[in-house]
Protein backbone atom coordinates (compact mmCIF):
# COMPACT_ATOMS: atom_id res chain seq x y z
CA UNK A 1 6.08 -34.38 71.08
CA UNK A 2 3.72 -31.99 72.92
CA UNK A 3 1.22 -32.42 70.31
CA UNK A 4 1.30 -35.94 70.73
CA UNK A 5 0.23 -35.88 74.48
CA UNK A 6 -2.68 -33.93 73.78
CA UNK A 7 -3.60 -36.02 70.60
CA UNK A 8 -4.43 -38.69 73.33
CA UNK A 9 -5.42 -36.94 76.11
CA UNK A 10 -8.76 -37.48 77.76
CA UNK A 11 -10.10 -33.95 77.23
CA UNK A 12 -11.70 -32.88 74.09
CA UNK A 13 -10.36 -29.51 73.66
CA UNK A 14 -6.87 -30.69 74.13
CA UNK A 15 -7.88 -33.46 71.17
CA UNK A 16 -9.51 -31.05 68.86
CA UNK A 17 -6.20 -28.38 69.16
CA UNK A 18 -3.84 -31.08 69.20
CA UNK A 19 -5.09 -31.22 65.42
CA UNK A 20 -6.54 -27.72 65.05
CA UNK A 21 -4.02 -25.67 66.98
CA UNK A 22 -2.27 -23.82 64.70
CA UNK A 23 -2.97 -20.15 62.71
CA UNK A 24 -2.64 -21.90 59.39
CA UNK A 25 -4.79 -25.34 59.61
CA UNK A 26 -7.91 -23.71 59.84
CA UNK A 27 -7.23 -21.18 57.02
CA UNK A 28 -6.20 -24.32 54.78
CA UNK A 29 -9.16 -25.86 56.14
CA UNK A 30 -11.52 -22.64 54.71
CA UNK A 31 -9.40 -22.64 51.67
CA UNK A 32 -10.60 -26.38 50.75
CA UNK A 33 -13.96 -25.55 51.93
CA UNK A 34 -16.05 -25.92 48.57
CA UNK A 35 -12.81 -27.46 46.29
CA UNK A 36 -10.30 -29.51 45.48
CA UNK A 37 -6.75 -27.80 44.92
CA UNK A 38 -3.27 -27.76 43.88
CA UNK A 39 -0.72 -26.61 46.23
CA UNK A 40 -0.23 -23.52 44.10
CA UNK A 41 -3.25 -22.88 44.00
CA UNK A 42 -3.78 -23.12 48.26
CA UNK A 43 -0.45 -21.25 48.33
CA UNK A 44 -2.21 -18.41 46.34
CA UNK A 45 -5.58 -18.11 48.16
CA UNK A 46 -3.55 -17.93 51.52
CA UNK A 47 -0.64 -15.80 50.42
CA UNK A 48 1.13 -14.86 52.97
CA UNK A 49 2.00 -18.74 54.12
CA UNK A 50 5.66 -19.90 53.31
CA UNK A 51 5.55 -22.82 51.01
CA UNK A 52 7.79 -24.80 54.09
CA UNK A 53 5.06 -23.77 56.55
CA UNK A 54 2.07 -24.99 53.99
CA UNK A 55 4.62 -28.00 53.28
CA UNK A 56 4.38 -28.74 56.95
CA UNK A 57 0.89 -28.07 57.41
CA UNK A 58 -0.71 -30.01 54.63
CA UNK A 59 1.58 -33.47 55.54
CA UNK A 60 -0.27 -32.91 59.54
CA UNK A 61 -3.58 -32.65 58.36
CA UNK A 62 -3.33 -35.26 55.81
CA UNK A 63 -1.58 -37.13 58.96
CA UNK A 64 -4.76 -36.19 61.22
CA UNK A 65 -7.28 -37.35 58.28
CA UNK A 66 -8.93 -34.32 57.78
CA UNK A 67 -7.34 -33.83 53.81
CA UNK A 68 -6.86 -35.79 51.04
CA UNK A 69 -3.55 -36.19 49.32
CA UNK A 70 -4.11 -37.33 45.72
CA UNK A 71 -1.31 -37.79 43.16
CA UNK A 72 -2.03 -37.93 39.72
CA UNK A 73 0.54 -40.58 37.35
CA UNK A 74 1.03 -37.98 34.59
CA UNK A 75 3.52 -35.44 33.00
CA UNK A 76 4.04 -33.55 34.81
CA UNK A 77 3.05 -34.64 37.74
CA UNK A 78 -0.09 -33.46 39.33
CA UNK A 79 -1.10 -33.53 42.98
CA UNK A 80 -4.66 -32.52 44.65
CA UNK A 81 -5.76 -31.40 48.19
CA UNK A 82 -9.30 -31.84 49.52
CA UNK A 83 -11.03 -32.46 52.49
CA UNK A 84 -12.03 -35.81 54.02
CA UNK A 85 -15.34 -36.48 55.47
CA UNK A 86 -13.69 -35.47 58.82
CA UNK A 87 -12.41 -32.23 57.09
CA UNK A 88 -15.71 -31.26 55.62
CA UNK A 89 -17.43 -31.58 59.61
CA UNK A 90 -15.32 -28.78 60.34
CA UNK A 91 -16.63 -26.47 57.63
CA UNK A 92 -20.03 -25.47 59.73
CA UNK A 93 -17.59 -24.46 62.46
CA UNK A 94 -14.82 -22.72 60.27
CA UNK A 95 -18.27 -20.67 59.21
CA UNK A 96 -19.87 -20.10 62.46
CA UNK A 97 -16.48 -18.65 63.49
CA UNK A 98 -16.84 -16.37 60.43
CA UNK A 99 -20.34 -15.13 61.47
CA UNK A 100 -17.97 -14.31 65.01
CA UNK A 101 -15.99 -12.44 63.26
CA UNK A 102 -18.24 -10.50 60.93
CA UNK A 103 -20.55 -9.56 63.74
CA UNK A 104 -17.93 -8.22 66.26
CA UNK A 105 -15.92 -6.27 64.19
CA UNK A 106 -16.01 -3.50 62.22
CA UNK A 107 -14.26 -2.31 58.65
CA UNK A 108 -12.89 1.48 57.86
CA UNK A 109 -14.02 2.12 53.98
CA UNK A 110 -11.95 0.20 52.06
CA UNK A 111 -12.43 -3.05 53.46
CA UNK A 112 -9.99 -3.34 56.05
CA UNK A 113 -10.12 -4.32 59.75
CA UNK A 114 -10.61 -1.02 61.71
CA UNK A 115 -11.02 -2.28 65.19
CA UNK A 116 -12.90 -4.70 67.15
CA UNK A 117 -16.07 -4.08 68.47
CA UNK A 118 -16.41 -4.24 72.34
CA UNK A 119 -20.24 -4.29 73.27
């Protein structure tokens, strides 16, 4: 219900997180980035989503127009995941926040977040 107020609400920011305002949509949004995929296969590159959560997830932004759902007719059945045309405007964003990220913090030695950088 909440969602739905801001979905129409006259501010922009309230719009765009009304769609985007979750932790998982933009990481499913990254994932699809450069391919089409299978749920198993979006389930893997994310790991530590709950198949509910990327259940729930996938059926908003395919709701919202930013992904594709297509089925395949075939045995056994096959479904694919990619991103509309309003999906794939969001990848220059989902990369500049990237760049953010890569430029204010630093890693310890094996590749894992050591702390942020403040200055």
């Amino acid at each position: 219900m909440r969602k739905e107020i801001f979905k129409y609400s006259d501010c922009p920011m309230h719009r765009s997180m009304a769609i985007l305002g979750t932790k998982w949509k933009p990481i499913i949004i990254y994932a699809l980035r450069e391919r089409k995929a299978r749920f198993g296969q979006l389930h893997a590159a994310i790991g530590t989503i709950s198949k509910k959560v990327l259940t729930d997830m996938l059926k908003e932004l395919e709701a919202d127009h930013i992904l594709l759902r297509q089925e395949f007719k075939e045995l056994p059945p096959r479904v694919e995941y990619s991103l509309t045309p309003k999906g794939k405007a969001l990848i220059p964003i989902m990369l500049d926040l990237v760049k953010w990220d890569n430029s204010y913090y630093e890693y310890d030695k094996s590749g894992h977040p050591a702390k942020a950088v403040t200055g």
